[in-house]
PDB file of N, CA and C in Angstrom:
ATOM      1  N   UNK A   1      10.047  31.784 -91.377  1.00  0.00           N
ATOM      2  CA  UNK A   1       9.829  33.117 -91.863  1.00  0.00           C
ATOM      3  C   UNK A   1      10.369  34.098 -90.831  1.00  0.00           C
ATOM      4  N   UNK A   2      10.690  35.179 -91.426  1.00  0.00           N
ATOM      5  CA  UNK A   2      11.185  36.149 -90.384  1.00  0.00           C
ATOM      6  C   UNK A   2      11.086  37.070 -90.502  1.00  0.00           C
ATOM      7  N   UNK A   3      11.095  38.361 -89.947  1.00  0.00           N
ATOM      8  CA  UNK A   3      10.612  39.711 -89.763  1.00  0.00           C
ATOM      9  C   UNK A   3      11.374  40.613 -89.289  1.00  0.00           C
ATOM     10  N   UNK A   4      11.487  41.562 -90.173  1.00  0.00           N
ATOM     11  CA  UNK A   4      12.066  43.117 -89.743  1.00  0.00           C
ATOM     12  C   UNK A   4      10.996  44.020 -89.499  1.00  0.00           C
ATOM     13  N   UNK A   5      11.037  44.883 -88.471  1.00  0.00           N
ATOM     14  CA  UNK A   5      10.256  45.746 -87.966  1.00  0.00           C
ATOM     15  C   UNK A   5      10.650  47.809 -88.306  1.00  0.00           C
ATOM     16  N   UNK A   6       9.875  47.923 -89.170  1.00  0.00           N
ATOM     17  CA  UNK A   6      10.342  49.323 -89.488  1.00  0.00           C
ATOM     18  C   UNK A   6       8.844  50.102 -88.645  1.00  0.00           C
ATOM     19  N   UNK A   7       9.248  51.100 -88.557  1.00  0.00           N
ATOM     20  CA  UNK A   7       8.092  52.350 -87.900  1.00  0.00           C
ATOM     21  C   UNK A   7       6.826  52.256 -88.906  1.00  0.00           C
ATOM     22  N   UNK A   8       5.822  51.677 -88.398  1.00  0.00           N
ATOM     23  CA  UNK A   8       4.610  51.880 -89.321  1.00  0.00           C
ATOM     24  C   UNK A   8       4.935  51.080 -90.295  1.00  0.00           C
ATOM     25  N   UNK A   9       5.814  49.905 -90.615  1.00  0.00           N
ATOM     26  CA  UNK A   9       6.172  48.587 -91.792  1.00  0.00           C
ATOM     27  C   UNK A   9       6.425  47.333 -90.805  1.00  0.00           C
ATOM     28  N   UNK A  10       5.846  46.395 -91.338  1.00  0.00           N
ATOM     29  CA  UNK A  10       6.356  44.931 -90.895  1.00  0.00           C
ATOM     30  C   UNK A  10       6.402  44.498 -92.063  1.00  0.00           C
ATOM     31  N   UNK A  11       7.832  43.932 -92.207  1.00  0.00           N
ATOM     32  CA  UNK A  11       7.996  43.294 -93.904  1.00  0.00           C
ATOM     33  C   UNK A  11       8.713  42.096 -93.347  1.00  0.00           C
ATOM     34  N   UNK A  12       7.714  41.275 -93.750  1.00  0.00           N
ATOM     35  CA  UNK A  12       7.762  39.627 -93.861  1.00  0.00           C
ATOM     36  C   UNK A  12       8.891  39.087 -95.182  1.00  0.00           C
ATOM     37  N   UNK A  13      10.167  38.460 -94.519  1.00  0.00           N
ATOM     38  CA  UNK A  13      10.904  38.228 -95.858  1.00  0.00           C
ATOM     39  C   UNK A  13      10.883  36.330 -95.527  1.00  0.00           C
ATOM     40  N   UNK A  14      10.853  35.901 -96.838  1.00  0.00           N
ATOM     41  CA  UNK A  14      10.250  34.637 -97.080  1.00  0.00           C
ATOM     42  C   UNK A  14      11.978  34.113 -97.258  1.00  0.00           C
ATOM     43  N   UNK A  15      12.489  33.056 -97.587  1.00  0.00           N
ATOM     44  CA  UNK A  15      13.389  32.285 -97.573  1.00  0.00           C
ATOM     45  C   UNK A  15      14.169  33.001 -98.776  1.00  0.00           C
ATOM     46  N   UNK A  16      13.050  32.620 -99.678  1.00  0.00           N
ATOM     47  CA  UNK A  16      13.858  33.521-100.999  1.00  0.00           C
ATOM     48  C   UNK A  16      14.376  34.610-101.192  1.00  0.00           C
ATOM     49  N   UNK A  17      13.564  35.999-100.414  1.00  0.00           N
ATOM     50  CA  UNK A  17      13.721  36.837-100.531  1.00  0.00           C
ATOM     51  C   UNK A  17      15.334  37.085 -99.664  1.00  0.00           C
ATOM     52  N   UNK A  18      14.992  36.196 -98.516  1.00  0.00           N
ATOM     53  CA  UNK A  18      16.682  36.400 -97.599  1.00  0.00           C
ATOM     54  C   UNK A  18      17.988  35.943 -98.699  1.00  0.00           C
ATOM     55  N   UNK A  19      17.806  34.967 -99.555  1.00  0.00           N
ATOM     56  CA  UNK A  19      18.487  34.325-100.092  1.00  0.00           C
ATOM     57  C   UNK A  19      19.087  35.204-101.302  1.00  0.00           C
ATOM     58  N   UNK A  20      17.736  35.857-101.791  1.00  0.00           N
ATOM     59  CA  UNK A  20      18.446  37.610-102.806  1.00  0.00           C
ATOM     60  C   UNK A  20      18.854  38.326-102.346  1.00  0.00           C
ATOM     61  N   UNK A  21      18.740  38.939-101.300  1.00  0.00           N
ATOM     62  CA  UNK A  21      19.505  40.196-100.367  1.00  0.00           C
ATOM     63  C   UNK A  21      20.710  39.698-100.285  1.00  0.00           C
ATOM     64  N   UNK A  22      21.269  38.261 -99.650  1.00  0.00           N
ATOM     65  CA  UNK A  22      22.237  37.624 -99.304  1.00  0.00           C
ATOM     66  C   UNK A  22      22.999  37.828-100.311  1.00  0.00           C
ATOM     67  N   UNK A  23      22.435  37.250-101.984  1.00  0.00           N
ATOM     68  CA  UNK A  23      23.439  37.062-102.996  1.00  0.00           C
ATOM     69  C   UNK A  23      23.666  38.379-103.361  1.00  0.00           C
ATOM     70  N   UNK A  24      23.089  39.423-103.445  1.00  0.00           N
ATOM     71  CA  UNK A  24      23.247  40.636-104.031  1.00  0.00           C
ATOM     72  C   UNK A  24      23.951  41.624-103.240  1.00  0.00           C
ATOM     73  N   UNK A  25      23.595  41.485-101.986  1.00  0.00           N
ATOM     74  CA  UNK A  25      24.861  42.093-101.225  1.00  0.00           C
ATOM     75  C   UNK A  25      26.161  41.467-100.994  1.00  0.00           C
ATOM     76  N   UNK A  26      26.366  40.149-101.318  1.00  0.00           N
ATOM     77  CA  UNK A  26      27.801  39.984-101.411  1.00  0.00           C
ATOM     78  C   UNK A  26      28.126  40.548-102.936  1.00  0.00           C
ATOM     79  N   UNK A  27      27.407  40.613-103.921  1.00  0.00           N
ATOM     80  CA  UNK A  27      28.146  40.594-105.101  1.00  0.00           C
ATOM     81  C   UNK A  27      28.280  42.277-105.445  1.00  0.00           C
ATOM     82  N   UNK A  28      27.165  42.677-104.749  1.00  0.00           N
ATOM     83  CA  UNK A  28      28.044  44.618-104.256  1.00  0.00           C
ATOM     84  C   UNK A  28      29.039  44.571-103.789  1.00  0.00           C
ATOM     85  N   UNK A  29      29.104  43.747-102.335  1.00  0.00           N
ATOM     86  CA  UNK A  29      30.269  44.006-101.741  1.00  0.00           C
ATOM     87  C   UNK A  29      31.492  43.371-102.148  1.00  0.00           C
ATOM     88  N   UNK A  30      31.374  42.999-102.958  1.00  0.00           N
ATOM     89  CA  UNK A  30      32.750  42.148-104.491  1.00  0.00           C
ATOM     90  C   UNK A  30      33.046  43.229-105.479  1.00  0.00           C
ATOM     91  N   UNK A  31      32.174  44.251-105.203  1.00  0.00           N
ATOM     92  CA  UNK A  31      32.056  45.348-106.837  1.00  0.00           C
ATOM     93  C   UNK A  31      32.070  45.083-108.008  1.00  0.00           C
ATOM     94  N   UNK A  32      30.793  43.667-108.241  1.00  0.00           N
ATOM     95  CA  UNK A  32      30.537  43.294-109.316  1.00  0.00           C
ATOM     96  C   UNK A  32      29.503  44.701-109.971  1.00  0.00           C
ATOM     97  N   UNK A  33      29.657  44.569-111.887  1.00  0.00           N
ATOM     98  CA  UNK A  33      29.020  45.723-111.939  1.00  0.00           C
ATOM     99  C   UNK A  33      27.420  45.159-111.879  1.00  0.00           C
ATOM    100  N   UNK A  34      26.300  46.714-111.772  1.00  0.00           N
ATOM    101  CA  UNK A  34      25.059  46.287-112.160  1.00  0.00           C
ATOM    102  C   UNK A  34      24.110  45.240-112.897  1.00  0.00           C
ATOM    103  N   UNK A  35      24.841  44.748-114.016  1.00  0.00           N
ATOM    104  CA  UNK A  35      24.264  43.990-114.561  1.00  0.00           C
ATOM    105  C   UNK A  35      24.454  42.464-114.093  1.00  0.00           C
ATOM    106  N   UNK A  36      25.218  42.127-113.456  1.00  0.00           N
ATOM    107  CA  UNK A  36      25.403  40.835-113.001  1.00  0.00           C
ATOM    108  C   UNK A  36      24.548  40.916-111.805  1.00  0.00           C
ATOM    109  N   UNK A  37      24.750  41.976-110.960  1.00  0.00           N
ATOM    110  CA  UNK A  37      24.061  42.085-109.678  1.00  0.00           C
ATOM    111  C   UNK A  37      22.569  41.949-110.064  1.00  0.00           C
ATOM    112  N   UNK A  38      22.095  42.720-111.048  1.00  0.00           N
ATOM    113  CA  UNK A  38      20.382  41.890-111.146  1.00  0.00           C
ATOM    114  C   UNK A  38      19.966  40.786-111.847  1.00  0.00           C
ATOM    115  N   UNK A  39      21.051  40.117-112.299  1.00  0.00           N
ATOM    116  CA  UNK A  39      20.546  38.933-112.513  1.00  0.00           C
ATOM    117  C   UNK A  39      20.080  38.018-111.147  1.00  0.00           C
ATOM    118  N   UNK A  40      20.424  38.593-109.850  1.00  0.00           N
ATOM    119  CA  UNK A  40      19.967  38.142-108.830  1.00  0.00           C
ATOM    120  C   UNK A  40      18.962  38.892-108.405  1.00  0.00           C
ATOM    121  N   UNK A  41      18.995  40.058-108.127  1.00  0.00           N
ATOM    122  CA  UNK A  41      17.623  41.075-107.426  1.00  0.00           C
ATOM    123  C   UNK A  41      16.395  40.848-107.993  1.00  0.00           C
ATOM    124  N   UNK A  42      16.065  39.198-107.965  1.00  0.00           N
ATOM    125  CA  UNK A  42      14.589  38.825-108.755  1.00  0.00           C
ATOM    126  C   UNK A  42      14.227  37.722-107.510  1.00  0.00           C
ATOM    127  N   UNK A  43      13.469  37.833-107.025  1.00  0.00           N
ATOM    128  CA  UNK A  43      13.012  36.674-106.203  1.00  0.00           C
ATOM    129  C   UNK A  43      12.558  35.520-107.215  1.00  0.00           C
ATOM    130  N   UNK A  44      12.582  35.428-108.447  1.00  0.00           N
ATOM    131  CA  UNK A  44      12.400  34.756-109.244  1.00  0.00           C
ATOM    132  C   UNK A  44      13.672  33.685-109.800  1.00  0.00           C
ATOM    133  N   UNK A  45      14.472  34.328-110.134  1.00  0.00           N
ATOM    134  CA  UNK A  45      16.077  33.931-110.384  1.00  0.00           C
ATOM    135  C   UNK A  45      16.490  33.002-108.881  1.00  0.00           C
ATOM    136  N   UNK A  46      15.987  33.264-108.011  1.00  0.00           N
ATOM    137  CA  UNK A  46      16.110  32.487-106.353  1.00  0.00           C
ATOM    138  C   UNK A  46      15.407  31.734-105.329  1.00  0.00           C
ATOM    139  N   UNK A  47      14.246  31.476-106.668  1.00  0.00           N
ATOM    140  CA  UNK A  47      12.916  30.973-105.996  1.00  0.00           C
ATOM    141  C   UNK A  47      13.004  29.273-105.570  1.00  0.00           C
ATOM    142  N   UNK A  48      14.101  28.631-106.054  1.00  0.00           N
ATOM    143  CA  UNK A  48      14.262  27.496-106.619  1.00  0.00           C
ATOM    144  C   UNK A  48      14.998  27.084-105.889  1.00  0.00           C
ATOM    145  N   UNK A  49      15.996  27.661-104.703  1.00  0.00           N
ATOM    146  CA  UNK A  49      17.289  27.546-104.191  1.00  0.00           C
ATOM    147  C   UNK A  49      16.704  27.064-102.927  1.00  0.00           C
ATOM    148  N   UNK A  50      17.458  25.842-102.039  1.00  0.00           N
ATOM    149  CA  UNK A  50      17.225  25.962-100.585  1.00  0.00           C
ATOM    150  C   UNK A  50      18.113  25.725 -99.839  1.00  0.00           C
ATOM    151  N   UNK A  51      18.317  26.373 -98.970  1.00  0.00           N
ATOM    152  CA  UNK A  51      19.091  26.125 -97.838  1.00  0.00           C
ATOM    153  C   UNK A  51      19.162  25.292 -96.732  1.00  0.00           C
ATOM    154  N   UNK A  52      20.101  24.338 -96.724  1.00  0.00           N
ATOM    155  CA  UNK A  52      19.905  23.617 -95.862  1.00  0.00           C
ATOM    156  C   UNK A  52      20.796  23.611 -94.575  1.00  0.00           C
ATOM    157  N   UNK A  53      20.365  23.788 -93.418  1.00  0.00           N
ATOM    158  CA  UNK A  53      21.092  23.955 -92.314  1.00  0.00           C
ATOM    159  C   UNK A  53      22.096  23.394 -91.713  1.00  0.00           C
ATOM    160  N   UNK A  54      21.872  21.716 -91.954  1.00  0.00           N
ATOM    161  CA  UNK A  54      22.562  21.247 -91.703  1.00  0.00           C
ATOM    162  C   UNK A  54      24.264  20.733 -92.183  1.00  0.00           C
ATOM    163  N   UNK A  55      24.333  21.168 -93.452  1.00  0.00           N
ATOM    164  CA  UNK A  55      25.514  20.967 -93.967  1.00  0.00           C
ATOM    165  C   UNK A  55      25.843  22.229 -93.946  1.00  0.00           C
ATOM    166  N   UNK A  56      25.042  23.579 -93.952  1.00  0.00           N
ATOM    167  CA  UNK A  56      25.507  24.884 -93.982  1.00  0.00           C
ATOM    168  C   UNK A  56      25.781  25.028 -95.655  1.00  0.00           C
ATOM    169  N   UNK A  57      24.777  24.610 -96.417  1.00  0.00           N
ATOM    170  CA  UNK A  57      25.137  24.665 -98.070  1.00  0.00           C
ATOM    171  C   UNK A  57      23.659  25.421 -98.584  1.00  0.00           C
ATOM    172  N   UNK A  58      23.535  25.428-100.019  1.00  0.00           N
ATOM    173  CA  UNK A  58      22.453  26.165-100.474  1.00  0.00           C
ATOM    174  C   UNK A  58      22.616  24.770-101.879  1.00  0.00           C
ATOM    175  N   UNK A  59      21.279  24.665-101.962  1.00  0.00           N
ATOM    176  CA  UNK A  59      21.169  23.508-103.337  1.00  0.00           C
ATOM    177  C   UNK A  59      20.298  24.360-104.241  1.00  0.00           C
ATOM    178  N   UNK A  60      21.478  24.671-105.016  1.00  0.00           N
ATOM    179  CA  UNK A  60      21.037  25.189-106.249  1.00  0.00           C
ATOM    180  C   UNK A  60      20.139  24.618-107.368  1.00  0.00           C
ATOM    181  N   UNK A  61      18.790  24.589-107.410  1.00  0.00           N
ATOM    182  CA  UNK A  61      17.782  23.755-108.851  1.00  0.00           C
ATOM    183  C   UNK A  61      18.115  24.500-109.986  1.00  0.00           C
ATOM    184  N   UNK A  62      17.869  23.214-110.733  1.00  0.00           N
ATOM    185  CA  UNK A  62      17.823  23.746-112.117  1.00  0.00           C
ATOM    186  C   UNK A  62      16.433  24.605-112.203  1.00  0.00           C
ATOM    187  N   UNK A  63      16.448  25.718-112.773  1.00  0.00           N
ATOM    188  CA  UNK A  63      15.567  26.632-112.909  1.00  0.00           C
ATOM    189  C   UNK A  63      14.652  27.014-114.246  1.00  0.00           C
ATOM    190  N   UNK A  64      13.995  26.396-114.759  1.00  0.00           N
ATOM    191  CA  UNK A  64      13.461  26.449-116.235  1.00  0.00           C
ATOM    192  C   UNK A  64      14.354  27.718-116.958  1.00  0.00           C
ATOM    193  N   UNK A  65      14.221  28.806-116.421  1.00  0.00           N
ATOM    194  CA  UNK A  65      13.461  30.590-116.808  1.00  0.00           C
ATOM    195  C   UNK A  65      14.967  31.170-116.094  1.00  0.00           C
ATOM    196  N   UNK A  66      15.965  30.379-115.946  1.00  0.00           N
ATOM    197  CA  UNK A  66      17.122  30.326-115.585  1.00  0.00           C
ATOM    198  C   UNK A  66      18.512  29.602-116.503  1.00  0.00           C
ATOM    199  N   UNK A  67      19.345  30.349-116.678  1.00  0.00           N
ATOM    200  CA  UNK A  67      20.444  29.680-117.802  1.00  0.00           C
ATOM    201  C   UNK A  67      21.066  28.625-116.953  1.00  0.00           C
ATOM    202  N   UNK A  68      21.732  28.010-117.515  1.00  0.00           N
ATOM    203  CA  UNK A  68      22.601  27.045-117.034  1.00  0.00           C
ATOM    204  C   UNK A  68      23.808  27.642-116.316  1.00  0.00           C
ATOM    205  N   UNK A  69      24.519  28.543-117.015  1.00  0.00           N
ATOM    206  CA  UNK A  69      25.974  29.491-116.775  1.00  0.00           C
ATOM    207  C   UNK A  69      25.233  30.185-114.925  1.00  0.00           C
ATOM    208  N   UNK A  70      24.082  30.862-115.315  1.00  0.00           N
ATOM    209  CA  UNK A  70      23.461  31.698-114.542  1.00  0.00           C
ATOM    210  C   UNK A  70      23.726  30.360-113.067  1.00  0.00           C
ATOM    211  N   UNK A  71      22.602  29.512-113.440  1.00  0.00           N
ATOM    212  CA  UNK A  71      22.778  28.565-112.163  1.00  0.00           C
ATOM    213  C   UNK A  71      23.983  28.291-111.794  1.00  0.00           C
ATOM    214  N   UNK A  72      24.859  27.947-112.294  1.00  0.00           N
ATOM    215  CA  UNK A  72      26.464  27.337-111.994  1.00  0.00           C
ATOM    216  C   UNK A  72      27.071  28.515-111.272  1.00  0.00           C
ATOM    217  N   UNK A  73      27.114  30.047-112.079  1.00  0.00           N
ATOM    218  CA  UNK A  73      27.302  30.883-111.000  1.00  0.00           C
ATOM    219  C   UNK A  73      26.519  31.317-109.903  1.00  0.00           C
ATOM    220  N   UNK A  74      25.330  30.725-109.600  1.00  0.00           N
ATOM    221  CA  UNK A  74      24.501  31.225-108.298  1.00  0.00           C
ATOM    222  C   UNK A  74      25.711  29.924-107.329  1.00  0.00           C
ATOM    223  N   UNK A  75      26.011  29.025-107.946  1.00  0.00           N
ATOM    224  CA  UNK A  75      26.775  27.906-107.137  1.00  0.00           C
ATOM    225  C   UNK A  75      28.016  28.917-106.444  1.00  0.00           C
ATOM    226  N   UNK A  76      28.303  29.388-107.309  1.00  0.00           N
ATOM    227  CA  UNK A  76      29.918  29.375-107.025  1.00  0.00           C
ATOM    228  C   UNK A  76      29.785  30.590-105.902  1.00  0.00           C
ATOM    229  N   UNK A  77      28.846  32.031-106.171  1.00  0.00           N
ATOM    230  CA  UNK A  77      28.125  33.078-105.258  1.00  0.00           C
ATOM    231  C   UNK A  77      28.063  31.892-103.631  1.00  0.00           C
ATOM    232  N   UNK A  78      26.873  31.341-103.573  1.00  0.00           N
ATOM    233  CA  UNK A  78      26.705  30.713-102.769  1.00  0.00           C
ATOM    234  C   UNK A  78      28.076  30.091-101.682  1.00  0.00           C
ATOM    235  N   UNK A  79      28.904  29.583-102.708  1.00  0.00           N
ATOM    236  CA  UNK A  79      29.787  28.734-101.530  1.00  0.00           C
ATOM    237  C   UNK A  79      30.923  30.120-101.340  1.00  0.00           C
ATOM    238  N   UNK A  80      31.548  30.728-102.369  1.00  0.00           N
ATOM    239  CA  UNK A  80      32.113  31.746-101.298  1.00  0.00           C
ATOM    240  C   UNK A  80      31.447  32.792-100.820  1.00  0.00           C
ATOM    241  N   UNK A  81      30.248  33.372-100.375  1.00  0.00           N
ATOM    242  CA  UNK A  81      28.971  33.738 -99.954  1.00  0.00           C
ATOM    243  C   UNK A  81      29.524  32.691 -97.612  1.00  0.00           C
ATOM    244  N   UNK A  82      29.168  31.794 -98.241  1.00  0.00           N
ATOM    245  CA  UNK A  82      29.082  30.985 -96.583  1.00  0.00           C
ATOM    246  C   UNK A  82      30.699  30.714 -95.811  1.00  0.00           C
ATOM    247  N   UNK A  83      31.708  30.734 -97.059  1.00  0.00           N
ATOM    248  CA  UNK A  83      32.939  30.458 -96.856  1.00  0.00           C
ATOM    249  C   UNK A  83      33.400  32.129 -96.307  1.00  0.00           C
ATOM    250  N   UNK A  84      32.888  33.268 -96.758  1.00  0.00           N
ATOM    251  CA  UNK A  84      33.221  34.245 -96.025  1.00  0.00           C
ATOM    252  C   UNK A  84      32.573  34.565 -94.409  1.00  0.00           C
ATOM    253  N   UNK A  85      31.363  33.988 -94.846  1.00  0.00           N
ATOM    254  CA  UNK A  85      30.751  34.506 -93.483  1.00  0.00           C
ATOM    255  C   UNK A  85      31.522  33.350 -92.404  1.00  0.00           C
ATOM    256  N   UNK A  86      31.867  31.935 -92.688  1.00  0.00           N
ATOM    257  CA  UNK A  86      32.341  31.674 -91.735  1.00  0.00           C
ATOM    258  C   UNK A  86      34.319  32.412 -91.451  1.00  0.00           C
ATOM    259  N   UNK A  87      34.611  33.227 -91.614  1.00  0.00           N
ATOM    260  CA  UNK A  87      35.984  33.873 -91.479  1.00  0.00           C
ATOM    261  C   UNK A  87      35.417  34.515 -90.415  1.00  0.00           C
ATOM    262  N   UNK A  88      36.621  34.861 -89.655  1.00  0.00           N
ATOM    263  CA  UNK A  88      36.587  35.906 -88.565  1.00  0.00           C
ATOM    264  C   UNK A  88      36.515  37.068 -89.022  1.00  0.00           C
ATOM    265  N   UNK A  89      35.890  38.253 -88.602  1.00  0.00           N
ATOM    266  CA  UNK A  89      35.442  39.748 -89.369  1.00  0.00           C
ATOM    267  C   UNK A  89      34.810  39.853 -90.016  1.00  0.00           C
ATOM    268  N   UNK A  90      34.159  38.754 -90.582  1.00  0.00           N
ATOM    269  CA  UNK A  90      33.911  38.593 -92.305  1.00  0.00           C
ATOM    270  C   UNK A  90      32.768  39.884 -92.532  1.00  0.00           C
ATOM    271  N   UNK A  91      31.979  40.370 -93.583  1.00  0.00           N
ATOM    272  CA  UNK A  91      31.138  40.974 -93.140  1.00  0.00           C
ATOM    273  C   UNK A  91      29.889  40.860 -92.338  1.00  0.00           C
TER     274      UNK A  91
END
């Protein structure tokens, strides 16, 4: 678990929650429009996902309350998502 410290806020972000910020700010910073972008801004839609350190991958579950298309693209988010961050500059 990990923690950001604001003036008078400590907000505790859980795995998932890092894992929505992650997908939703790359897919801003792609200038996907709004509606694709909240199909992620749900800690729900990302509750299911884990990251594993050691291969540097994210294993996408099948998600009941989640489409199939939806999951396949959290895949594809995910790997160029880690494939940018490892570039030099990347954001």
């Amino acid at each position: 678990m990990s923690y950001l410290i604001f003036p008078n806020y400590l907000i505790i972000l859980t795995m998932t929650e890092k894992l929505r910020h992650a997908r939703v700010a790359y897919l801003r910073g792609q200038g996907y429009n709004k509606r694709v972008v909240k199909l992620f801004d749900n800690n729900l839609a990302n509750s299911e996902d884990e990251y594993d350190p050691e291969d540097n991958t994210y294993t996408v579950k099948v998600h009941p309350a989640r489409s199939a298309a939806v999951t396949e693209f959290a895949m594809v988010i995910d790997q160029a998502r880690l494939k940018l961050a490892r570039r030099p500059n990347s954001m």
